[in-house]
Structures are given as structure tokens and as C-alpha cells.
N, C-alpha and C. Protein backbone atom coordinates (compact mmCIF):
# COMPACT_ATOMS: atom_id res chain seq x y z
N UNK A 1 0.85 -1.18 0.00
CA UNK A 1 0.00 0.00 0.00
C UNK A 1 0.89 1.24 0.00
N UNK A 2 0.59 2.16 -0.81
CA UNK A 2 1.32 3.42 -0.95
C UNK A 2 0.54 4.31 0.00
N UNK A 3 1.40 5.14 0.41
CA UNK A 3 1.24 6.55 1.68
C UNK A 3 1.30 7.75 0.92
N UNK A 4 0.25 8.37 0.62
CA UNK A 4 1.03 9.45 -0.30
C UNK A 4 0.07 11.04 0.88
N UNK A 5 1.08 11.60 0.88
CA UNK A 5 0.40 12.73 1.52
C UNK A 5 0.69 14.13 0.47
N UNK A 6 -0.32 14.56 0.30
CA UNK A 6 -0.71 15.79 -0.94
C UNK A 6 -1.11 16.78 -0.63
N UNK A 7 -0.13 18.26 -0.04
CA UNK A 7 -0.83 18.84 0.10
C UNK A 7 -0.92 20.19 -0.71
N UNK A 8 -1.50 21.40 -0.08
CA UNK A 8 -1.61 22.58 -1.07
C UNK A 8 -0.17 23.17 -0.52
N UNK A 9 0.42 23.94 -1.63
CA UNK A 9 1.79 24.65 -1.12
C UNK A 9 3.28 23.42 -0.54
N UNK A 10 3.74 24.35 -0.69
CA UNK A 10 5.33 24.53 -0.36
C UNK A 10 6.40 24.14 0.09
N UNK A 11 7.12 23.52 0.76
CA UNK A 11 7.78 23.89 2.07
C UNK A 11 9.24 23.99 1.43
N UNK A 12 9.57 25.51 1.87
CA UNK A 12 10.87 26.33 1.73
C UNK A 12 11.63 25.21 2.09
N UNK A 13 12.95 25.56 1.68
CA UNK A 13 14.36 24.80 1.84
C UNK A 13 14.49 25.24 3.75
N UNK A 14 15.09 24.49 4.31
CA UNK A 14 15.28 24.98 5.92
C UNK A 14 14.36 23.76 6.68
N UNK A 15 14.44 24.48 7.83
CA UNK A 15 14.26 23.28 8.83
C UNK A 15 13.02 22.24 8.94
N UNK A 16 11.87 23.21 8.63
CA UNK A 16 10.46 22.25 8.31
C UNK A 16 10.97 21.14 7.20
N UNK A 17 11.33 21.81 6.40
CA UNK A 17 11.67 20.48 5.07
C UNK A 17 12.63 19.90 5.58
N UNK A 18 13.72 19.84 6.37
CA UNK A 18 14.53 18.94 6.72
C UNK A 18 13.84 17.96 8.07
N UNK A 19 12.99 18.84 8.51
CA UNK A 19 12.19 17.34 9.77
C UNK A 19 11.39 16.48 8.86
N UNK A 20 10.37 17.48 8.23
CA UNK A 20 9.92 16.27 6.53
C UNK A 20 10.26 15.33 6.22
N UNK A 21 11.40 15.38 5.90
CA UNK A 21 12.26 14.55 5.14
C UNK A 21 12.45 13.38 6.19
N UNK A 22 13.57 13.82 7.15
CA UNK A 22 13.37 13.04 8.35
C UNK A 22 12.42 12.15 8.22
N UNK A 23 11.19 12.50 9.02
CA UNK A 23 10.39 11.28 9.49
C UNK A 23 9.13 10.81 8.14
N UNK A 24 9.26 11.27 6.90
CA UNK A 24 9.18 10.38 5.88
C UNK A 24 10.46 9.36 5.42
N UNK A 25 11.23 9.91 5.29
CA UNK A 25 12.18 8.43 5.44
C UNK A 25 12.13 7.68 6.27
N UNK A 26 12.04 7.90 7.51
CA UNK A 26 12.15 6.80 8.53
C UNK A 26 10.63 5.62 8.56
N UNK A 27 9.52 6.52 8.07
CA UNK A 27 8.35 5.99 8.07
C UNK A 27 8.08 4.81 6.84
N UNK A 28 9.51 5.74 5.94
CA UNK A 28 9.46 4.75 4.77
C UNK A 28 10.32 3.43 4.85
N UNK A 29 11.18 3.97 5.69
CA UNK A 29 12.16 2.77 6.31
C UNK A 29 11.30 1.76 6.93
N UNK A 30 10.56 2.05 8.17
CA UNK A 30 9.98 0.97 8.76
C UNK A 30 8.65 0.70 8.07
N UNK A 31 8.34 1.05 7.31
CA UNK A 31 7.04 0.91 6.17
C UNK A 31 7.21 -0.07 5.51
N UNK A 32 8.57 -0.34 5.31
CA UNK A 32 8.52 -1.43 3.94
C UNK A 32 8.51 -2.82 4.31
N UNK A 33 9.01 -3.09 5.74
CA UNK A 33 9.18 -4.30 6.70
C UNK A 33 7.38 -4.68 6.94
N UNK A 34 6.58 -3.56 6.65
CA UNK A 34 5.04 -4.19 7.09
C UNK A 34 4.15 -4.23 5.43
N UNK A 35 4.78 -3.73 4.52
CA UNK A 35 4.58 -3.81 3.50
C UNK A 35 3.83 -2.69 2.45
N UNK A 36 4.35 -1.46 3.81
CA UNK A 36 3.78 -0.57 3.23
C UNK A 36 5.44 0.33 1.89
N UNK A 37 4.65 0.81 1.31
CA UNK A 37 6.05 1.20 -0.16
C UNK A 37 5.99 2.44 0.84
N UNK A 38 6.88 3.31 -0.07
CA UNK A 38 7.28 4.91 0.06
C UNK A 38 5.92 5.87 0.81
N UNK A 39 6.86 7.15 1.30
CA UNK A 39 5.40 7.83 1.29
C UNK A 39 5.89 8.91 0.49
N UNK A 40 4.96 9.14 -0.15
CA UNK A 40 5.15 10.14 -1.52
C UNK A 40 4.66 11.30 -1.29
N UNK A 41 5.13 12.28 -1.42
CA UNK A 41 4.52 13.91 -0.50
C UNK A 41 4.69 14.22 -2.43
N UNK A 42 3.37 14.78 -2.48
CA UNK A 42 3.00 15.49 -3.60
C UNK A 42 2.36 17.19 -2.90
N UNK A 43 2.82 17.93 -3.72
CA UNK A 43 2.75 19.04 -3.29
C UNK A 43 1.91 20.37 -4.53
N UNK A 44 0.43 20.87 -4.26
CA UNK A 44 -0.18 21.41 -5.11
C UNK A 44 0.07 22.47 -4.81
N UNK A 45 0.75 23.39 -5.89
CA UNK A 45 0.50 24.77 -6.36
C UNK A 45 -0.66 25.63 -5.77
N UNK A 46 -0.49 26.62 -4.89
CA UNK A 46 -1.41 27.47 -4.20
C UNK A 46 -2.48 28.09 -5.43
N UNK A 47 -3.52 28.13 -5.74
CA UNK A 47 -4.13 28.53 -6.22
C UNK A 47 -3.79 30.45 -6.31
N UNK A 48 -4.11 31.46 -7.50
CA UNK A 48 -3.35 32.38 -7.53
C UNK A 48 -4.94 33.04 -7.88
N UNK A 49 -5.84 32.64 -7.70
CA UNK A 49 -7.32 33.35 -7.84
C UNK A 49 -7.46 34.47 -6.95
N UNK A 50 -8.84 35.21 -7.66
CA UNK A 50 -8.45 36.79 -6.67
C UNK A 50 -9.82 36.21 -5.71
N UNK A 51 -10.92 35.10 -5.69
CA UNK A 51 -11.54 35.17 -5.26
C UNK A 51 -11.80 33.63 -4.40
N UNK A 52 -11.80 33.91 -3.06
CA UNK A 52 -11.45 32.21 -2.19
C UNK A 52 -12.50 31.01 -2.57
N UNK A 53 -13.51 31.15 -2.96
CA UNK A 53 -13.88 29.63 -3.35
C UNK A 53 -13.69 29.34 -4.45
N UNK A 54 -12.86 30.57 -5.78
CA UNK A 54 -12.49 29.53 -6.92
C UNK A 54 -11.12 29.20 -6.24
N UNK A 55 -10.47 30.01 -5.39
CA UNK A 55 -9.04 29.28 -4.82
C UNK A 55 -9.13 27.92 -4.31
N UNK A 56 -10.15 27.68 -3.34
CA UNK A 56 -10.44 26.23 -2.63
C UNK A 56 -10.94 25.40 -3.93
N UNK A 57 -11.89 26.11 -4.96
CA UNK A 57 -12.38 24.64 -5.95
C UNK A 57 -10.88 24.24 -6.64
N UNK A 58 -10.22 25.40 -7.30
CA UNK A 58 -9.20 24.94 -8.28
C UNK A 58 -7.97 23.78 -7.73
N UNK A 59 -8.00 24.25 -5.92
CA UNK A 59 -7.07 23.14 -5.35
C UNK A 59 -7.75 22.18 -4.96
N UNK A 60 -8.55 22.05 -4.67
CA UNK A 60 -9.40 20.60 -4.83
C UNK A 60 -9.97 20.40 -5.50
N UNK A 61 -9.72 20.66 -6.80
CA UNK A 61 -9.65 19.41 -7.87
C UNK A 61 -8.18 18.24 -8.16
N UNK A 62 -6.93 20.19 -8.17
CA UNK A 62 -6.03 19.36 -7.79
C UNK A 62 -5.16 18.58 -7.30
N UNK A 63 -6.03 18.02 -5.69
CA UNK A 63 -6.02 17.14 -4.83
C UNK A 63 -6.78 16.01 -5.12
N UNK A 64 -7.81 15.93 -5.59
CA UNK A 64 -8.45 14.73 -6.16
C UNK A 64 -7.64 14.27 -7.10
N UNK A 65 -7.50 14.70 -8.42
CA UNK A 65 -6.52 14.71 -9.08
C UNK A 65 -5.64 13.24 -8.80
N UNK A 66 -5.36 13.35 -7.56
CA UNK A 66 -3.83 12.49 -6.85
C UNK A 66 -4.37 11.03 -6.26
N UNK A 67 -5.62 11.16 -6.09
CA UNK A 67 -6.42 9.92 -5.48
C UNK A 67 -6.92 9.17 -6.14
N UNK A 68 -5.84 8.00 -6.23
CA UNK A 68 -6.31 6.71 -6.68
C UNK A 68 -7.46 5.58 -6.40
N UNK A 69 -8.15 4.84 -7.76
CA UNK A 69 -9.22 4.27 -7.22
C UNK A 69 -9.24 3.12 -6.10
N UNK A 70 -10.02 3.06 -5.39
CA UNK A 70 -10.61 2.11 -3.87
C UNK A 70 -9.63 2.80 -2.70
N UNK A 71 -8.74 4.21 -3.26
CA UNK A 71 -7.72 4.74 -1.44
C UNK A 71 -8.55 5.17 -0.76
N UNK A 72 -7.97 4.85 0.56
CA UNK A 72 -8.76 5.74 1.60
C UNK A 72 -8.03 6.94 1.58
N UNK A 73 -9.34 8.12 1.51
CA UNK A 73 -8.72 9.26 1.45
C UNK A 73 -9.18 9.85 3.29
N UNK A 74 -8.40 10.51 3.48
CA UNK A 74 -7.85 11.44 5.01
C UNK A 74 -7.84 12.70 4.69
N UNK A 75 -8.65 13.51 5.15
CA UNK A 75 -8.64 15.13 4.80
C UNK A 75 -8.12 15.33 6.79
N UNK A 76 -7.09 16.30 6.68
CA UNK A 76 -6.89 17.21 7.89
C UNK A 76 -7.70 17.96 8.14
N UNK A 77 -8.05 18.05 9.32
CA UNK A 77 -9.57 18.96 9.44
C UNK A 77 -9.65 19.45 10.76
N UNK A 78 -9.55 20.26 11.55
CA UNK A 78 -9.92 21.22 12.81
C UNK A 78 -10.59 20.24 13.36
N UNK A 79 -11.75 19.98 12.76
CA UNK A 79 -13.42 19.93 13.48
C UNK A 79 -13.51 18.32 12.64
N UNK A 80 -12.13 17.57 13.04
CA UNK A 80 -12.14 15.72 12.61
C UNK A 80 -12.02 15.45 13.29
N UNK A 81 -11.71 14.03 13.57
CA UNK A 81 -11.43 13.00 14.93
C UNK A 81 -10.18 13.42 15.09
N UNK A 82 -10.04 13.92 16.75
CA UNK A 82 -8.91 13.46 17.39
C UNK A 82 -8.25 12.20 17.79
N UNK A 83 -7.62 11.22 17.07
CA UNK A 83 -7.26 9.90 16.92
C UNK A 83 -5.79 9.89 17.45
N UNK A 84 -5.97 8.77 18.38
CA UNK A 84 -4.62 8.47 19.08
C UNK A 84 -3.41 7.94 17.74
N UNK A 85 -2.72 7.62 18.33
CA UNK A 85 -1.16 7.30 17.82
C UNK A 85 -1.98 5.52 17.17
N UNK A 86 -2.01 4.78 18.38
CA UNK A 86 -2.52 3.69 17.81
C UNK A 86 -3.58 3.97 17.21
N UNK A 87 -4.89 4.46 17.23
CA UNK A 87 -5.69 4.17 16.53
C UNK A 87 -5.42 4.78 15.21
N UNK A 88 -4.37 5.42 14.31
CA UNK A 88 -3.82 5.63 12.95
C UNK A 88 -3.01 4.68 12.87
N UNK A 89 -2.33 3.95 13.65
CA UNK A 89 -1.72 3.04 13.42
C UNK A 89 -2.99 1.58 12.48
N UNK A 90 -4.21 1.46 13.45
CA UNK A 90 -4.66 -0.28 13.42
C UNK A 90 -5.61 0.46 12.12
N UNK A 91 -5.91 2.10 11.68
CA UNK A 91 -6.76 2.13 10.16
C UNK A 91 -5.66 2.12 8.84
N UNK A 92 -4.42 2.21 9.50
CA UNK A 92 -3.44 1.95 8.24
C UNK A 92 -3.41 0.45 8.05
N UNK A 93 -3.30 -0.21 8.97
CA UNK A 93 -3.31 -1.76 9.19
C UNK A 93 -4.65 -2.17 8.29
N UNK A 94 -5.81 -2.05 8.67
CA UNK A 94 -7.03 -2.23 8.02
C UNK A 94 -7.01 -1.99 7.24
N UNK A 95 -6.67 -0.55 6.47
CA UNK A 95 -6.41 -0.54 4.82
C UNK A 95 -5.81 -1.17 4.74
N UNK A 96 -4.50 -1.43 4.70
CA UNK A 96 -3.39 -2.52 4.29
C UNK A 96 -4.37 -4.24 3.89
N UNK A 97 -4.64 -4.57 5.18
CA UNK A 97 -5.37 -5.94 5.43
C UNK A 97 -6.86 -6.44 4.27
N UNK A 98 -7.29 -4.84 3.52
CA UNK A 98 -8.47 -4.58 2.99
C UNK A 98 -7.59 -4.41 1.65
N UNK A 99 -6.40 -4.76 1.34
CA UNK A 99 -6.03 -4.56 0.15
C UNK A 99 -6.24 -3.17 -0.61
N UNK A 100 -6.19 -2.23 -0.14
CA UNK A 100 -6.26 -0.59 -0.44
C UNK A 100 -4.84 -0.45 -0.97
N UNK A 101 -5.01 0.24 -2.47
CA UNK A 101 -3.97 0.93 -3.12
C UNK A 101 -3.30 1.79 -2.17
N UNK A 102 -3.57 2.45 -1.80
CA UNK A 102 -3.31 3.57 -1.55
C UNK A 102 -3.81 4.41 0.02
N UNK A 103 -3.22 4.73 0.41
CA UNK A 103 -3.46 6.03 1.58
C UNK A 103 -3.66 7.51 1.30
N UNK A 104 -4.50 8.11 0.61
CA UNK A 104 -3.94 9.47 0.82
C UNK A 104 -4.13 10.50 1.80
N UNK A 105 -3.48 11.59 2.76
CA UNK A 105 -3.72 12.19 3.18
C UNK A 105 -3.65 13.32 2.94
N UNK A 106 -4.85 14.75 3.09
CA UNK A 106 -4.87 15.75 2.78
C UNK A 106 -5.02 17.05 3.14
N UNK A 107 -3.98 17.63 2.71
CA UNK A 107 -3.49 19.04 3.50
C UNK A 107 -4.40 20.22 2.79
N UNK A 108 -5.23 20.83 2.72
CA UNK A 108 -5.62 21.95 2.42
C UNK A 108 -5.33 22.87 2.16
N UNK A 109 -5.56 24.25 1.40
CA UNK A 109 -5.29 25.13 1.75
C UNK A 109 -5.87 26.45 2.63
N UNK A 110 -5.26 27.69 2.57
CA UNK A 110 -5.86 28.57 3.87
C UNK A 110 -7.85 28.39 3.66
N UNK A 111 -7.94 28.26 2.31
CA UNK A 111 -9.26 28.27 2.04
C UNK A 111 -10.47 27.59 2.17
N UNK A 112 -9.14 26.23 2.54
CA UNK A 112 -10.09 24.93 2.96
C UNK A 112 -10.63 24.39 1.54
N UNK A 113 -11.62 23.36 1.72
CA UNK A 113 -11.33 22.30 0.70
C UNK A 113 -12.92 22.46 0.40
N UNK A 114 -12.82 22.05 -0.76
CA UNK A 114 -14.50 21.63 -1.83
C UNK A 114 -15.41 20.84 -0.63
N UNK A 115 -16.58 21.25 -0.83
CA UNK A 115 -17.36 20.06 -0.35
C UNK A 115 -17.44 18.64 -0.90
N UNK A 116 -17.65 18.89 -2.19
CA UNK A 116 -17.24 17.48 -3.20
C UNK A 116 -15.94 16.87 -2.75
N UNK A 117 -14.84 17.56 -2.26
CA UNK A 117 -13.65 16.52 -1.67
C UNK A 117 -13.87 16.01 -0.87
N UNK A 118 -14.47 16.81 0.32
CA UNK A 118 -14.60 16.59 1.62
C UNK A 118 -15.37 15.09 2.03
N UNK A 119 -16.20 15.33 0.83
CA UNK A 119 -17.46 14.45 0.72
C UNK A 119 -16.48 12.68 0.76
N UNK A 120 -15.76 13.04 -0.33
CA UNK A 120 -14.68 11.89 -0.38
C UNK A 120 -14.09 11.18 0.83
N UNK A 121 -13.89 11.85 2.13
CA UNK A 121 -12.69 11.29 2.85
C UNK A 121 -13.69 10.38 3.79
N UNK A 122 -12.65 9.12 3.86
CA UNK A 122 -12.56 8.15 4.48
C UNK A 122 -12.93 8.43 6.56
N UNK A 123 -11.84 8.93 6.39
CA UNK A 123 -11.70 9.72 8.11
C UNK A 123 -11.04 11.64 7.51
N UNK A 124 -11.58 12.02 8.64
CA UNK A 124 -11.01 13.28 9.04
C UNK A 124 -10.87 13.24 9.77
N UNK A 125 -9.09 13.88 9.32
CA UNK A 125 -8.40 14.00 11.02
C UNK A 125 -7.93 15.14 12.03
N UNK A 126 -8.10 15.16 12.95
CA UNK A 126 -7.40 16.49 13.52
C UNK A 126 -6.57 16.46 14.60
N UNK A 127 -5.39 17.47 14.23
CA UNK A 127 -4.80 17.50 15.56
C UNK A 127 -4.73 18.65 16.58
N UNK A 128 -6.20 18.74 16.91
CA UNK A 128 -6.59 19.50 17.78
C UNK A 128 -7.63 20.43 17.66
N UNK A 129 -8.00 21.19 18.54
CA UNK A 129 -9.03 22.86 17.99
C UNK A 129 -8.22 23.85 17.86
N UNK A 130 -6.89 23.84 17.88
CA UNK A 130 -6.05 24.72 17.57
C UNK A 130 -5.75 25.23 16.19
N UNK A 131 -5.52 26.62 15.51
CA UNK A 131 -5.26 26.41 13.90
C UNK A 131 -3.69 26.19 14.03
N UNK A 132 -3.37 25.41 13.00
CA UNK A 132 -1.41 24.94 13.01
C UNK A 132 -1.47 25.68 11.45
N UNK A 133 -0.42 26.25 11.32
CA UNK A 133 0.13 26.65 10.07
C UNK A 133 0.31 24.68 9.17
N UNK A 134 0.24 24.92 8.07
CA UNK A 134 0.08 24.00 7.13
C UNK A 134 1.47 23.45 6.81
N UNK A 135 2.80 23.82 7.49
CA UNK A 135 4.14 23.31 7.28
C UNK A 135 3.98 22.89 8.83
N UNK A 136 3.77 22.83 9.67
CA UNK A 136 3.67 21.88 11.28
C UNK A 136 2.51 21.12 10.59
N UNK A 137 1.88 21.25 10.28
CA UNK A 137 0.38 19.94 10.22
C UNK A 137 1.08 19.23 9.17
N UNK A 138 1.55 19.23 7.90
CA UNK A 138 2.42 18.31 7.79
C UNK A 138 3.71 17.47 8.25
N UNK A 139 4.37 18.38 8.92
CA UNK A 139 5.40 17.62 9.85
C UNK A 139 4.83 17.01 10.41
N UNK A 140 3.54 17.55 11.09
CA UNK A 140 3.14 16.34 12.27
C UNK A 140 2.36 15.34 11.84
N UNK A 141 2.21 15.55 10.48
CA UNK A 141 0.88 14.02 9.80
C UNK A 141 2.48 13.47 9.90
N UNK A 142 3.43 13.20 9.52
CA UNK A 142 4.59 12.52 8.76
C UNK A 142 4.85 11.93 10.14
N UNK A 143 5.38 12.81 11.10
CA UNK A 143 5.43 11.83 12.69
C UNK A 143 5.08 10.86 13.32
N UNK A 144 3.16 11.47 12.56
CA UNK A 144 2.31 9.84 13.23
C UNK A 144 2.34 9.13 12.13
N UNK A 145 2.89 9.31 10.84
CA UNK A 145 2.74 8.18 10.20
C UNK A 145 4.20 7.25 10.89
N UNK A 146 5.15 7.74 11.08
CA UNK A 146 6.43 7.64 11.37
C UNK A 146 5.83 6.59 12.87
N UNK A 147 5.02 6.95 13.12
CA UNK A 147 4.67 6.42 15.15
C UNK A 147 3.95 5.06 14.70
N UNK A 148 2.90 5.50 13.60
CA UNK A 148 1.91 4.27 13.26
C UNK A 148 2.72 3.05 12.46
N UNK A 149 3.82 3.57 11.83
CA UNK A 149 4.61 2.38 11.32
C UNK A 149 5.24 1.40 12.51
N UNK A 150 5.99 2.39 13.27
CA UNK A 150 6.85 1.85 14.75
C UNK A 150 5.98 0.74 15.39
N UNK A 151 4.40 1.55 15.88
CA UNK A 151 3.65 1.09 16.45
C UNK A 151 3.15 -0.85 15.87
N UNK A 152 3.02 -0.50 14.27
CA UNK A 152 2.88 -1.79 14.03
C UNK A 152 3.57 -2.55 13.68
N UNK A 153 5.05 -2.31 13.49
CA UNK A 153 6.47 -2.73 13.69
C UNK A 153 6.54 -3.76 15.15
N UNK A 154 6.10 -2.86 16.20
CA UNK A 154 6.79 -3.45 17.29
C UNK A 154 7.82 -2.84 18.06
N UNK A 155 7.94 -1.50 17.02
CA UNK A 155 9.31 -0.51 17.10
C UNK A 155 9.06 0.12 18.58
N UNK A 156 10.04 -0.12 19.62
CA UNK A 156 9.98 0.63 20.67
C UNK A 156 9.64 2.08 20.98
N UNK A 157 10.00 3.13 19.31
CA UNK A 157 9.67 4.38 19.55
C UNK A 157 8.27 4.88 20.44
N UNK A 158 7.54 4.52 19.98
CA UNK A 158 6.11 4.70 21.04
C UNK A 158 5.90 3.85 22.21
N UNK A 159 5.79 5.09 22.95
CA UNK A 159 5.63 4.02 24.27
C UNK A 159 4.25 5.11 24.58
N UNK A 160 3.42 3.99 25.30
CA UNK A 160 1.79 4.96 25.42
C UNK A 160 2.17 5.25 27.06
């Protein structure tokens, strides 16, 4: 099963992209021992519209775009489930076990996402009622994917 996390925008050269990197490799490292492949960070072009819901439609299309048929798709969301470490761990497992292409998870932009996408996702997730700038909410999707691999590894990193 492929991991692909897609989101809207950027991340500058410097330290966010170097923790990135980090704990997608490592996730990809212990990913492949459970049979999960790479995680593939695809990254959409900020929409350059003068008006915010053609900005949110034009990037969610090209977030759908990226979602392959039968994936479970994951939209990041404020107002989603707050889901422990294990419990992203045992729905990656279940996709996996359910023969799912694919994982995708999805980063938004400031504008937030189509209803027609939204409509799409599998789970929505959140990490927290707090707003996180969109370069930490990806570092931190990549962490728990990084925790949920460990976790179903066996990998000592998580300890509850």
C-alpha cells in the first residue's frame, strides 16, 4: 500500500523540510518491513485566484486529481477525529489488510477544501481545535505516520 500525503503549497528549503524529510524516510524505512512502499509527498501549487472559493475549488480538484481508485482518502480537518497514535496506526493496518492501493492524506489550503472533496474522505483527522500553520500539520501528519509504522512494527519508539 502506498502513503502518499498531498498537500496545497510549499515547504521552503530549511528546517520544516529537513524534519519532513526526516520522518518520511524513517516511516518509509519501517514501512517497507510491514509492507507498506514509500510515502510520496505530492505538493499542489497554491491557487493564484483573486476570489477564495475559486481558490479552494481549483485546489481541490487538484487534490483529487492524486487519489487513486478504492484509497482511503484522510482530509486534515480542525473539526475531525482526534485519533490516538494507535488508533492511525490499526486504520493503516485495516487498509493494508483490505487490500487498499493507496493512503492518501490531505493538507488543504488557507481556504479549505470543496465540499465534493470533503465528501470523499474516508476519516477526518485532527490535531486539535487549535489552527497549526500547514508546514507543522504536515510535519506532524509525517510523525504519526512515522509512530503508526513503529507502532505496528513493534518498534519501541512509542511508548503509550
Amino acid at each position: 500500500m502506498r502513503i502518499v500525503v498531498a498537500a496545497v503549497g510549499r515547504l521552503k528549503k530549511g528546517p520544516e523540510t529537513e524534519l519532513s524529510e526526516r520522518y518520511a524516510k524513517r516511516a518509509t524505512q519501517t514501512g517497507r518491513t510491514l509492507g507498506l512502499r514509500d510515502i510520496e509527498i505530492v505538493e499542489i501549487r497554491e491557487s493564484r485566484a483573486d476570489d477564495a472559493g475559486k481558490r479552494m475549488l481549483e485546489e481541490s480538484i487538484a487534490l483529487a486529481n492524486v487519489i487513486p481508485q478504492r484509497a482511503a482518502v484522510v482530509l486534515l480537518d480542525a473539526q475531525g477525529e482526534n485519533l490516538a497514535s494507535a488508533g492511525l496506526a490499526a486504520r493503516l493496518a485495516k487498509w493494508r489488510a483490505d487490500d487498499r492501493p493507496a493512503a492518501v492524506f490531505m493538507i488543504g489550503g488557507a481556504d479549505g477544501l470543496a465540499p465534493t472533496l470533503r465528501a470523499k474522505a474516508e476519516l477526518r483527522l485532527s490535531f486539535g481545535a487549535a489552527t497549526w500553520p500547514h508546514q507543522l500539520v504536515r510535519i506532524m501528519l509525517l510523525e504519526q505516520l512515522y509512530r503508526a509504522t513503529t507502532i505496528l512494527a513493534g518498534h519501541p519508539y512509542h511508548r503509550a
